[in-house]
C-alpha atoms as a PDB file:
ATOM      1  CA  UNK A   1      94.246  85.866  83.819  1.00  0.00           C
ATOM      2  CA  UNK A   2      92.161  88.649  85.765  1.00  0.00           C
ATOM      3  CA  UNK A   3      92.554  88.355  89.324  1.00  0.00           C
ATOM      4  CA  UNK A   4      90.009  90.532  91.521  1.00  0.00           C
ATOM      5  CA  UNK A   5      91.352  92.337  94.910  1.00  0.00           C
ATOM      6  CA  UNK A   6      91.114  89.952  97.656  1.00  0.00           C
ATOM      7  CA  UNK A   7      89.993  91.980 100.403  1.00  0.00           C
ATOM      8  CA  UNK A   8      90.538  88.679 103.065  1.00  0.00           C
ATOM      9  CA  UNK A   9      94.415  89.528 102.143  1.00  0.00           C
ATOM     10  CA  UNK A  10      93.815  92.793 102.563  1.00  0.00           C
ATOM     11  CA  UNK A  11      92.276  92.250 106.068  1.00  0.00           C
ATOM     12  CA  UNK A  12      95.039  90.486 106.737  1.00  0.00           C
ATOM     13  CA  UNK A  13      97.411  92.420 106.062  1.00  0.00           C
ATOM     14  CA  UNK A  14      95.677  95.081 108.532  1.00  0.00           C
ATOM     15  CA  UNK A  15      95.643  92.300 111.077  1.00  0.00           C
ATOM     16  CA  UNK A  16      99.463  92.219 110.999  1.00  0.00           C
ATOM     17  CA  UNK A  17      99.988  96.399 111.097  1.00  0.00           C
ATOM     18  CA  UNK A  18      97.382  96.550 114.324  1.00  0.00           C
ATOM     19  CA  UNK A  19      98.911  94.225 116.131  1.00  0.00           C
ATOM     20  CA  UNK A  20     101.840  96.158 116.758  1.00  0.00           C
ATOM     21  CA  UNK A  21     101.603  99.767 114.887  1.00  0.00           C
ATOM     22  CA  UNK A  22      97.714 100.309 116.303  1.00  0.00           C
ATOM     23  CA  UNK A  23      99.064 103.766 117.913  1.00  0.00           C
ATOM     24  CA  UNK A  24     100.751 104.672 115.080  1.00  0.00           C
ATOM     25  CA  UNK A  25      98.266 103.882 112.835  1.00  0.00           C
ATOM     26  CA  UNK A  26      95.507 106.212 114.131  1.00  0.00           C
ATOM     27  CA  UNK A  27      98.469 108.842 114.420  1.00  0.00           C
ATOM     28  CA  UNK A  28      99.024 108.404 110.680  1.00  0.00           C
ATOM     29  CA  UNK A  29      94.230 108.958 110.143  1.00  0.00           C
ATOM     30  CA  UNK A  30      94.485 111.851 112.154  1.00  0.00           C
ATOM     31  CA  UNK A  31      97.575 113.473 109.952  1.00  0.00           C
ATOM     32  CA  UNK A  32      95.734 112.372 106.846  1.00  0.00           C
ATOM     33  CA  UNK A  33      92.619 114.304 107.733  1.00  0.00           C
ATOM     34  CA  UNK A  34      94.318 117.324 109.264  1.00  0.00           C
ATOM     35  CA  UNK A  35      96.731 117.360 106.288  1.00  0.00           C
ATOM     36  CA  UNK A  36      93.740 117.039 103.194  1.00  0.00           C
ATOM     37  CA  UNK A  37      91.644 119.867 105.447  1.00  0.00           C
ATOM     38  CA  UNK A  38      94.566 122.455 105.698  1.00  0.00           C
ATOM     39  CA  UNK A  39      95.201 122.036 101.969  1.00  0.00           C
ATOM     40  CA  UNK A  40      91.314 122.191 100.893  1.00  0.00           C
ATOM     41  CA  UNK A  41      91.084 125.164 103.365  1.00  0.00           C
ATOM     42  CA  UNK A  42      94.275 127.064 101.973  1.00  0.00           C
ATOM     43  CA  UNK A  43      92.697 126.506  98.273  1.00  0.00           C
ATOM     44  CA  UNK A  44      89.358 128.326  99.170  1.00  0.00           C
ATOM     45  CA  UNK A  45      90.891 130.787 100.776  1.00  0.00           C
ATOM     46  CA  UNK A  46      92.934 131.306  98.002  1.00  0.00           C
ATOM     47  CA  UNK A  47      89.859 133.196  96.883  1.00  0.00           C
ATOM     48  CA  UNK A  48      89.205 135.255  99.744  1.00  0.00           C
ATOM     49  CA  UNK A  49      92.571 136.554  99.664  1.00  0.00           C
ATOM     50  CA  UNK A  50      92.735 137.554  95.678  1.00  0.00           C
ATOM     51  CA  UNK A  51      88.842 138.949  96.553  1.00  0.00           C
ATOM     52  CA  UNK A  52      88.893 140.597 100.045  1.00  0.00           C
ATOM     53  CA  UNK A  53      92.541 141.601  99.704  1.00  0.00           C
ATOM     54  CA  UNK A  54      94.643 141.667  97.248  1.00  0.00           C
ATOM     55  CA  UNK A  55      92.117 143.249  94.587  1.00  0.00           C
ATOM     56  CA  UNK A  56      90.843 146.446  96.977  1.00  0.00           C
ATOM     57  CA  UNK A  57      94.647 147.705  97.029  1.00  0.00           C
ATOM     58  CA  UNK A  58      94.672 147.337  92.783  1.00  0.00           C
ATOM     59  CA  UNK A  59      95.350 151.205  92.140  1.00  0.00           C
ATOM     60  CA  UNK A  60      95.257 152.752  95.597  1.00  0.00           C
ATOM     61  CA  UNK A  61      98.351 154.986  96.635  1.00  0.00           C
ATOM     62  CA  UNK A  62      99.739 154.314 100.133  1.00  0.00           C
ATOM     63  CA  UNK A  63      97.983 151.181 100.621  1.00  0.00           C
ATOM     64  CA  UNK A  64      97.473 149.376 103.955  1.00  0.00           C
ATOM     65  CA  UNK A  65      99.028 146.375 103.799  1.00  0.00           C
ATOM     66  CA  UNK A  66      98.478 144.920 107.625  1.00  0.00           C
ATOM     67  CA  UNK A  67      95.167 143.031 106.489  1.00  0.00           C
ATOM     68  CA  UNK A  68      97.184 141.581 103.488  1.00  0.00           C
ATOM     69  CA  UNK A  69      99.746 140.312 105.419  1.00  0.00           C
ATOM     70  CA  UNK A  70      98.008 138.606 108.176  1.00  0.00           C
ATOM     71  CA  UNK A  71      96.037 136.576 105.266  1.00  0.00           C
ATOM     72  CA  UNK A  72      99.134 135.882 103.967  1.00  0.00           C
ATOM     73  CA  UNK A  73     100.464 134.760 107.198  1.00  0.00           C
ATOM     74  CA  UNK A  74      97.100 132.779 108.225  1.00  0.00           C
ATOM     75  CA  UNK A  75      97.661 130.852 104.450  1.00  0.00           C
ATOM     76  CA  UNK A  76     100.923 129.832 105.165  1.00  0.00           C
ATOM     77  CA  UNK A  77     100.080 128.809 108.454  1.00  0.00           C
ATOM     78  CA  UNK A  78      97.662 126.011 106.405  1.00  0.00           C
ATOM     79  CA  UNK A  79     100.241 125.030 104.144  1.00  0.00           C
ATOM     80  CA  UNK A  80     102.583 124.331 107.305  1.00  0.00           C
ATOM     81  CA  UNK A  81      99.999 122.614 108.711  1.00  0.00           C
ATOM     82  CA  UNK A  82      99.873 120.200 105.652  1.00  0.00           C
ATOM     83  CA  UNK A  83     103.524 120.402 105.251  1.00  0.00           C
ATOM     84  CA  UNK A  84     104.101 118.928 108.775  1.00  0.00           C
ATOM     85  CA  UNK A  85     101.758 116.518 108.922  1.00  0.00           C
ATOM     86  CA  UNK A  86     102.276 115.008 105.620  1.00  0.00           C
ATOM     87  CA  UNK A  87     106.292 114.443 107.093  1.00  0.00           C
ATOM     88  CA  UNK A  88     105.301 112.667 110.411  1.00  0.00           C
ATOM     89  CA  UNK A  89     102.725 110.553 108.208  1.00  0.00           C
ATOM     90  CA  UNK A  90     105.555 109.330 105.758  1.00  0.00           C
ATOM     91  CA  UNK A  91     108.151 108.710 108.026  1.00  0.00           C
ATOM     92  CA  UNK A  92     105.315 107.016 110.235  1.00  0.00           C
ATOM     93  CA  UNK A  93     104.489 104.805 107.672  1.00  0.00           C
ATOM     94  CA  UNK A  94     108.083 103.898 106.570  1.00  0.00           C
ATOM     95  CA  UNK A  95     108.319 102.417 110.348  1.00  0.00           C
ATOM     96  CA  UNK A  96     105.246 100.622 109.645  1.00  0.00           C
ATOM     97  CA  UNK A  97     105.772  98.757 106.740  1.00  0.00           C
ATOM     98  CA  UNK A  98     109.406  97.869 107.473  1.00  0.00           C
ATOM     99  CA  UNK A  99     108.050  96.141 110.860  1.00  0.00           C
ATOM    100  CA  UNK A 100     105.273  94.527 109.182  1.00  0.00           C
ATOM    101  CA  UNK A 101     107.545  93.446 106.221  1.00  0.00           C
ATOM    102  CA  UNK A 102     110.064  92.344 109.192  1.00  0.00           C
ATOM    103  CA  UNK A 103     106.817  90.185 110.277  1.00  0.00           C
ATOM    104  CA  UNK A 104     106.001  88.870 107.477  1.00  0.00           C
ATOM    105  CA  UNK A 105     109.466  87.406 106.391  1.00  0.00           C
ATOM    106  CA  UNK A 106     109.954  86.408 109.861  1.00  0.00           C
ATOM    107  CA  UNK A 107     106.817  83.960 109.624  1.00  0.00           C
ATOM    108  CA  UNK A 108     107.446  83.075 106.489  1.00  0.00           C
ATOM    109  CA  UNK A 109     110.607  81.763 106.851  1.00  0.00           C
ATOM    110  CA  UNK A 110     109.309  79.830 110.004  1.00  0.00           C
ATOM    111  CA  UNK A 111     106.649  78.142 107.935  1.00  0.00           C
ATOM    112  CA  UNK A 112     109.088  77.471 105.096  1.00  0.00           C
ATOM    113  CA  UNK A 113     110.775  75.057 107.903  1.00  0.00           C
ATOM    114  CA  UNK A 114     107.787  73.276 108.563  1.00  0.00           C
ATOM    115  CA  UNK A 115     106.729  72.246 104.481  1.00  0.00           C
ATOM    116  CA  UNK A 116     107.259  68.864 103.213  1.00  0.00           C
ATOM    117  CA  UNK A 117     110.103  68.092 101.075  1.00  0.00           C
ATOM    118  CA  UNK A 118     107.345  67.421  98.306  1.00  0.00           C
ATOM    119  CA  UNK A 119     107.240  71.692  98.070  1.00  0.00           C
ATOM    120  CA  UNK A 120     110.647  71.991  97.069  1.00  0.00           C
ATOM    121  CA  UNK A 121     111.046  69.460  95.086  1.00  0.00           C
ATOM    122  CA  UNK A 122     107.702  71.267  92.669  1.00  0.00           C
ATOM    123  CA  UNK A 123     108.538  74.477  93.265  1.00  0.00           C
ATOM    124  CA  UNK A 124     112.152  76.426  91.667  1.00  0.00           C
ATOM    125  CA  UNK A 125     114.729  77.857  94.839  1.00  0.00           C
ATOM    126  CA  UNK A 126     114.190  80.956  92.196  1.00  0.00           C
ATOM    127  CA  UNK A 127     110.859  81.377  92.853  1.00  0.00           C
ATOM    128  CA  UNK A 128     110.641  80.885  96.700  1.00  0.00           C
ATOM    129  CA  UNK A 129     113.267  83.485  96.414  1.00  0.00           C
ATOM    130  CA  UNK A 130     110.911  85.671  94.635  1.00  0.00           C
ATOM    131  CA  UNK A 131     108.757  85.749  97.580  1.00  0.00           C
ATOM    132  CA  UNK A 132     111.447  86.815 100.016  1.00  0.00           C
ATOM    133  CA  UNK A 133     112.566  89.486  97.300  1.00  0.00           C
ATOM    134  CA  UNK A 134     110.073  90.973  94.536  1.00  0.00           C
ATOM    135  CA  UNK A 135     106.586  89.767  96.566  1.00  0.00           C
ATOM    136  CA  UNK A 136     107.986  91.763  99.857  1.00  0.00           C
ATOM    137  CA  UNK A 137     109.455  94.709  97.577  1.00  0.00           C
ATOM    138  CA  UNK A 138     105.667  95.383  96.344  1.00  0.00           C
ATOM    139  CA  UNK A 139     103.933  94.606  99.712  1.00  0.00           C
ATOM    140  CA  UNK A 140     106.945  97.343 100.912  1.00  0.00           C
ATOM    141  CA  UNK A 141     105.312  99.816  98.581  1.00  0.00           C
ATOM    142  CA  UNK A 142     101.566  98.776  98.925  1.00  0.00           C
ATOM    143  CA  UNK A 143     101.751  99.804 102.738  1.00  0.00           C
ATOM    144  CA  UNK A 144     104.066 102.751 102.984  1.00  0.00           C
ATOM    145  CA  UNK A 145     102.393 104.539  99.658  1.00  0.00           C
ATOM    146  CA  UNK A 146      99.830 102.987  98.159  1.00  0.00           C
ATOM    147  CA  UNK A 147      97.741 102.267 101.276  1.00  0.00           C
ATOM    148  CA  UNK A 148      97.931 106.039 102.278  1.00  0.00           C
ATOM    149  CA  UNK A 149      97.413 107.137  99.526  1.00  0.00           C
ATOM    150  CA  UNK A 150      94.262 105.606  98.733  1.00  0.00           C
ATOM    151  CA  UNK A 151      93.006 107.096 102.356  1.00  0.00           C
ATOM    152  CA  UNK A 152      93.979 110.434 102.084  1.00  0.00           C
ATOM    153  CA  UNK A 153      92.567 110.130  97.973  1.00  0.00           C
ATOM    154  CA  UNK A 154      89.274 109.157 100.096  1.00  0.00           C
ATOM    155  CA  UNK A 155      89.637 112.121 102.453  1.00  0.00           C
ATOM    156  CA  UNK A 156      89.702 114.512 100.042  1.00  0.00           C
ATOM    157  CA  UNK A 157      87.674 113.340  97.828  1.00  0.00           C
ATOM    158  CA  UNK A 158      84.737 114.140 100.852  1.00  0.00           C
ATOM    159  CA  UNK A 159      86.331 117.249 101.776  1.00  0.00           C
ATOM    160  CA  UNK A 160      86.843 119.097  98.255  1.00  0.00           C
ATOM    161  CA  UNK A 161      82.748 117.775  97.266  1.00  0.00           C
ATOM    162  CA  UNK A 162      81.901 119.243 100.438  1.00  0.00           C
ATOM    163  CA  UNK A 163      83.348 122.507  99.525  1.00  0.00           C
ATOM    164  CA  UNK A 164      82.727 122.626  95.565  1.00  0.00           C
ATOM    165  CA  UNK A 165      79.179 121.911  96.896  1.00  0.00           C
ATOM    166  CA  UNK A 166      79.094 125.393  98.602  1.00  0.00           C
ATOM    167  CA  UNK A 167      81.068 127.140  95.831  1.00  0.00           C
ATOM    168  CA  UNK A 168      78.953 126.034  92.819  1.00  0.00           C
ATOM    169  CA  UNK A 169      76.657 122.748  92.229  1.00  0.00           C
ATOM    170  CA  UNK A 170      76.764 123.257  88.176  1.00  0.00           C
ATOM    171  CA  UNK A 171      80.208 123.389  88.854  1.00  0.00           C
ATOM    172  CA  UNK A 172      80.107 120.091  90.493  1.00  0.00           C
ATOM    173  CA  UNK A 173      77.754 118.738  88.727  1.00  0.00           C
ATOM    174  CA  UNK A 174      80.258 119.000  85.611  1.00  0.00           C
ATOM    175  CA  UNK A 175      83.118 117.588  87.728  1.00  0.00           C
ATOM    176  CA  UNK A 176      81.291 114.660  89.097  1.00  0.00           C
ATOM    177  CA  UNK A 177      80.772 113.157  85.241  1.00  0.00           C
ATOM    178  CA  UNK A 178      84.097 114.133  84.291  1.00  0.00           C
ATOM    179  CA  UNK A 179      85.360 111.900  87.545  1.00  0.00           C
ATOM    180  CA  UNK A 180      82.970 109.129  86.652  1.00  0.00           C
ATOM    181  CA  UNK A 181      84.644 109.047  83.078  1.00  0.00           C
ATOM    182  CA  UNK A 182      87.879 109.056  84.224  1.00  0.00           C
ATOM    183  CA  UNK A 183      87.271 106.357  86.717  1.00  0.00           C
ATOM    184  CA  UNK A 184      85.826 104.042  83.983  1.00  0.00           C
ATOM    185  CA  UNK A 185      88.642 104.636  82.120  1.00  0.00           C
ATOM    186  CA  UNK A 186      91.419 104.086  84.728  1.00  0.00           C
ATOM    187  CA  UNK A 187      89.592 101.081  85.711  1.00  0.00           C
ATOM    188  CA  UNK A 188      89.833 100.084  82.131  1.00  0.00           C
ATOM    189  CA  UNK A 189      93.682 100.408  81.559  1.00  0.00           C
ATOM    190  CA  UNK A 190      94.317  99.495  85.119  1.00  0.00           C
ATOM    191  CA  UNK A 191      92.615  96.232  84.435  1.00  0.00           C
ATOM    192  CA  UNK A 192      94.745  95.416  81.788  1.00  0.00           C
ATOM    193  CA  UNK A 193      98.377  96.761  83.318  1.00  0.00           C
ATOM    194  CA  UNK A 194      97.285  94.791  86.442  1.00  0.00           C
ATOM    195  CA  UNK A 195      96.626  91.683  84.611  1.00  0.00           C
ATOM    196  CA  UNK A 196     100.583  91.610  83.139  1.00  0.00           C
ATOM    197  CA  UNK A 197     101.787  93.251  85.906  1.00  0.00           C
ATOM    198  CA  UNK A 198     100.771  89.751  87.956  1.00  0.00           C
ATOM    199  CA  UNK A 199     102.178  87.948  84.825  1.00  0.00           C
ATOM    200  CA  UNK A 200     105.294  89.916  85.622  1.00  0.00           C
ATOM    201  CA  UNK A 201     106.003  88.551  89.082  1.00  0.00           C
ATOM    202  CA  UNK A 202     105.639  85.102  87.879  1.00  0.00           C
ATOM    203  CA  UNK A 203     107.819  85.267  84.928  1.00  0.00           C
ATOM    204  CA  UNK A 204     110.265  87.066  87.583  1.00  0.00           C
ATOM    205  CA  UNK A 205     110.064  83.609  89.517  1.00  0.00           C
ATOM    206  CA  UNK A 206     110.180  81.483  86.817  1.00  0.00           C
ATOM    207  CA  UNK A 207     113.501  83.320  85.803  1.00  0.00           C
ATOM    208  CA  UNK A 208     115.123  83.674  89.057  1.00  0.00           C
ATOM    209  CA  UNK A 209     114.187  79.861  89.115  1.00  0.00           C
ATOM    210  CA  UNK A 210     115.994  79.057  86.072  1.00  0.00           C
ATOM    211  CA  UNK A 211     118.966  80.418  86.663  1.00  0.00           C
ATOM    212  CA  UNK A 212     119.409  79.418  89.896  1.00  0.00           C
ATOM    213  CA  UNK A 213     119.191  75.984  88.863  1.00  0.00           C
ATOM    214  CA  UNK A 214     121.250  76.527  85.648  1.00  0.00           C
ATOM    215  CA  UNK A 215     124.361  77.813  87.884  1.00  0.00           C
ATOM    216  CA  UNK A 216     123.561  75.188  90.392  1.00  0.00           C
ATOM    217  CA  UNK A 217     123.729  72.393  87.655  1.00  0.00           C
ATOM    218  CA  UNK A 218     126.474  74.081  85.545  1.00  0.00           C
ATOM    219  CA  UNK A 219     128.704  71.293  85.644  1.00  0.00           C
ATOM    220  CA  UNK A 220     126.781  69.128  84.472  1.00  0.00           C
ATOM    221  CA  UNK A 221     125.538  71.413  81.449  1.00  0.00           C
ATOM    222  CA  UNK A 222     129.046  71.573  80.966  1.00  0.00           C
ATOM    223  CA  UNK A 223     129.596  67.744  80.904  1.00  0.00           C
ATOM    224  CA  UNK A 224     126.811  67.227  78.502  1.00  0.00           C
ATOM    225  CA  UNK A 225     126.770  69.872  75.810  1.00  0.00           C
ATOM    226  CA  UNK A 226     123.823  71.740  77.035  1.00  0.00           C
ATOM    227  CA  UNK A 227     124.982  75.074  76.753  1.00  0.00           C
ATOM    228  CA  UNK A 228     122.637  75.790  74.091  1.00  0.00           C
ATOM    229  CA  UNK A 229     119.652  74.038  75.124  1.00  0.00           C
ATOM    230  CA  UNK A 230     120.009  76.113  78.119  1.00  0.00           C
ATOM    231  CA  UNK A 231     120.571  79.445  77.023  1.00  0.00           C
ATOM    232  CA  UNK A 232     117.676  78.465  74.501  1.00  0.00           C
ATOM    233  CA  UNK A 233     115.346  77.946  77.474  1.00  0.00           C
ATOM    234  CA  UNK A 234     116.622  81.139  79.147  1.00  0.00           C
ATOM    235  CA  UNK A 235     115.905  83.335  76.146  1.00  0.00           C
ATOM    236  CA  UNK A 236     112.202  81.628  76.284  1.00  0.00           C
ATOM    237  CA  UNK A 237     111.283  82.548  79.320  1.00  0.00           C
ATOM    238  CA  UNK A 238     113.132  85.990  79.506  1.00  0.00           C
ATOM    239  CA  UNK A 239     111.365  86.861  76.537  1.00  0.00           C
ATOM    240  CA  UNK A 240     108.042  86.054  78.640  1.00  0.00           C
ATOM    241  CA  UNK A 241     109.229  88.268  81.337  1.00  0.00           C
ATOM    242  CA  UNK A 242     109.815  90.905  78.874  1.00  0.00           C
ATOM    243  CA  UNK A 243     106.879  90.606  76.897  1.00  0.00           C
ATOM    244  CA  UNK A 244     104.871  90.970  80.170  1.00  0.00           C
ATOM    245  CA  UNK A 245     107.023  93.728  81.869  1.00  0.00           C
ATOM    246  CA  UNK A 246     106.722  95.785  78.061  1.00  0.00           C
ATOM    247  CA  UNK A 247     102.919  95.098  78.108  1.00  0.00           C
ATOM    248  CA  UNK A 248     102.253  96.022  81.453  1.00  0.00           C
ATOM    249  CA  UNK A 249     104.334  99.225  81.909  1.00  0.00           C
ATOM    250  CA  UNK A 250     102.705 100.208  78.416  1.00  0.00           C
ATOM    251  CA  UNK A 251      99.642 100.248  79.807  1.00  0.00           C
ATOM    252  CA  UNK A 252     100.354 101.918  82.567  1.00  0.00           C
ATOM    253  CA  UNK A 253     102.320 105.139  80.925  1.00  0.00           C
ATOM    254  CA  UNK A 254      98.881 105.406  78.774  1.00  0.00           C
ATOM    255  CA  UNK A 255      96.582 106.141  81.731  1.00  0.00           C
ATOM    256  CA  UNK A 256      98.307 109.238  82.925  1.00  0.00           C
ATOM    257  CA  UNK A 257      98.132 110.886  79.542  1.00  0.00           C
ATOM    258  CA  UNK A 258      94.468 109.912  79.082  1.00  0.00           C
ATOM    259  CA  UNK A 259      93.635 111.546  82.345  1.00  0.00           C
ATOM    260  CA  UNK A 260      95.378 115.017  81.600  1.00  0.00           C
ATOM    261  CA  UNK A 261      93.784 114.908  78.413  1.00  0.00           C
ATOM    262  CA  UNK A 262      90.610 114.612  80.315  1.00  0.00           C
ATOM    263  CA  UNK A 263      91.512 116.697  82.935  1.00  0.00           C
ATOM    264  CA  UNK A 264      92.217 119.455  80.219  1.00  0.00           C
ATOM    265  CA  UNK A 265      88.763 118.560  78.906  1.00  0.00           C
ATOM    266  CA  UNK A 266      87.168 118.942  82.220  1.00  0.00           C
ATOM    267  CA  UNK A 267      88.838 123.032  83.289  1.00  0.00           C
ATOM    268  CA  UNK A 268      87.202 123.971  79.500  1.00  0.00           C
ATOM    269  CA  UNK A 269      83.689 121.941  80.705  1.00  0.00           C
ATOM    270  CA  UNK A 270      83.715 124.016  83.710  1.00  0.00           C
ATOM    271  CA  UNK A 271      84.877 127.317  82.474  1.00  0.00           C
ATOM    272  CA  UNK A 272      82.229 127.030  79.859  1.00  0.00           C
ATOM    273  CA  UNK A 273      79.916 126.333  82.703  1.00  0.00           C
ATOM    274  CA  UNK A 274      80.900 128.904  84.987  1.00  0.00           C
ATOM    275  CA  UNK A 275      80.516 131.540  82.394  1.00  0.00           C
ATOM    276  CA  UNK A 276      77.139 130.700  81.793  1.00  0.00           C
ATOM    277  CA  UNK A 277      75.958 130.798  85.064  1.00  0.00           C
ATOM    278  CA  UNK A 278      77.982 133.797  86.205  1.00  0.00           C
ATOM    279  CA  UNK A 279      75.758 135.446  83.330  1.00  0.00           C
END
């Protein structure tokens, strides 16, 4: 089972947070890109500092130390500047997915009045649940994190190329086929974790499901010996939840690994590199 992004959903799912949040949601671009350039700034001028001022006053008595402190004051003035706008982002975005969520559940429930009898009676109370429950839990944390995220990943992913182009192309030349590893990798593991994480959430209905009906029906399992048939058909199923919960979170604790392994691999690429070239 390999299910690709569907980006209609995804458009969606936009639809609903412009409706209301438009406002909010340009506030929470512009913070984004203000936020990745103040960090990408203070890194390269991380370098001007140790160059232009820290390393002339190495050995001299009586040093001045007015130049030094201004850089040190205009650096910190960048990492407030990320600081800042990385806080009003969040706490933007915490507003916005709880009102969308609100949204959601609030037209879901509506519809759920409208459906035939024939949709309850071939689907489990346990896994309509799971919609109102698990489904909105993990739409919760698509918009608040993984949505910005994936922007501000985007953002700086432009901004830092932009400036490792200036510092050094070798340099970036290295880093881009590191990245392009890395991303077939990630896309590799991902792929599978996504697979059983999908698996997951419908072995979470199917359970939920299940034992709603086996406390709603306890009397009669009660009545007619069925205690073990039942918990025989719960351990069944739970062990399908747990198989698919074990697989999926093991692939996903492998992929961060992998990538500082690689990301190891890449600093010695590129101090290799860079001592070549500086020579």
């Amino acid at each position: 089972m390999n299910k690709k992004i569907d980006f209609n959903t995804i458009k969606r799912l936009f639809g609903y947070m412009k409706s209301r949040y438009k406002i909010l949601l340009i506030l929470v671009v512009i913070c984004i890109i203000i936020n990745t350039i103040a960090n990408t700034a203070a890194s390269l001028y991380l370098e001007v500092l140790v160059d232009d001022y820290i390393t002339p006053l190495i050995g001299v008595e009586n040093p001045n130390l007015s130049a030094f402190l201004r850089a040190i004051i205009i650096m910190a003035l960048m990492y407030i500047v990320g600081i800042i706008t990385i806080t009003i982002y969040t706490r933007v975005m915490v507003k916005i997915s709880e009102g969308t969520l609100k949204t959601i559940r609030d037209e879901m429930f509506e519809k759920m009045q409208r459906l035939p009898i024939k949709y309850f009676d071939t689907h489990t109370h346990g896994d309509i649940m799971s919609h109102y429950t698990n489904d909105t839990d993990t739409l919760n944390q698509m918009i608040s994190q993984s949505l910005p995220q994936m922007f501000a990943s985007a953002v700086t992913i432009i901004t830092v190329f932009g400036a490792m182009l200036i510092a050094n192309v070798y340099l970036t030349l290295v880093v881009i086929a590191s990245l392009i590893l890395m991303l077939f990798i990630t896309k590799k593991i991902a792929g599978k974790s996504s697979k059983y994480f999908i698996k997951q959430q419908e072995a979470v209905g199917k359970v939920n499901g299940y034992i709603e009906e086996m406390i709603n029906g306890q009397k009669v399992v009660k009545v007619f010996c069925h205690e073990e048939k039942a918990k025989e058909g719960f351990d069944k199923i739970n062990e399908e939840l747990f198989n698919d919960t074990y697989t999926a979170n093991k692939y996903a604790n492998i992929l961060m690994p992998v990538l500082v392994a690689l990301g190891n691999l890449q600093y010695a690429l590129v101090a290799i590199v860079r001592r070549n070239t500086c020579n």
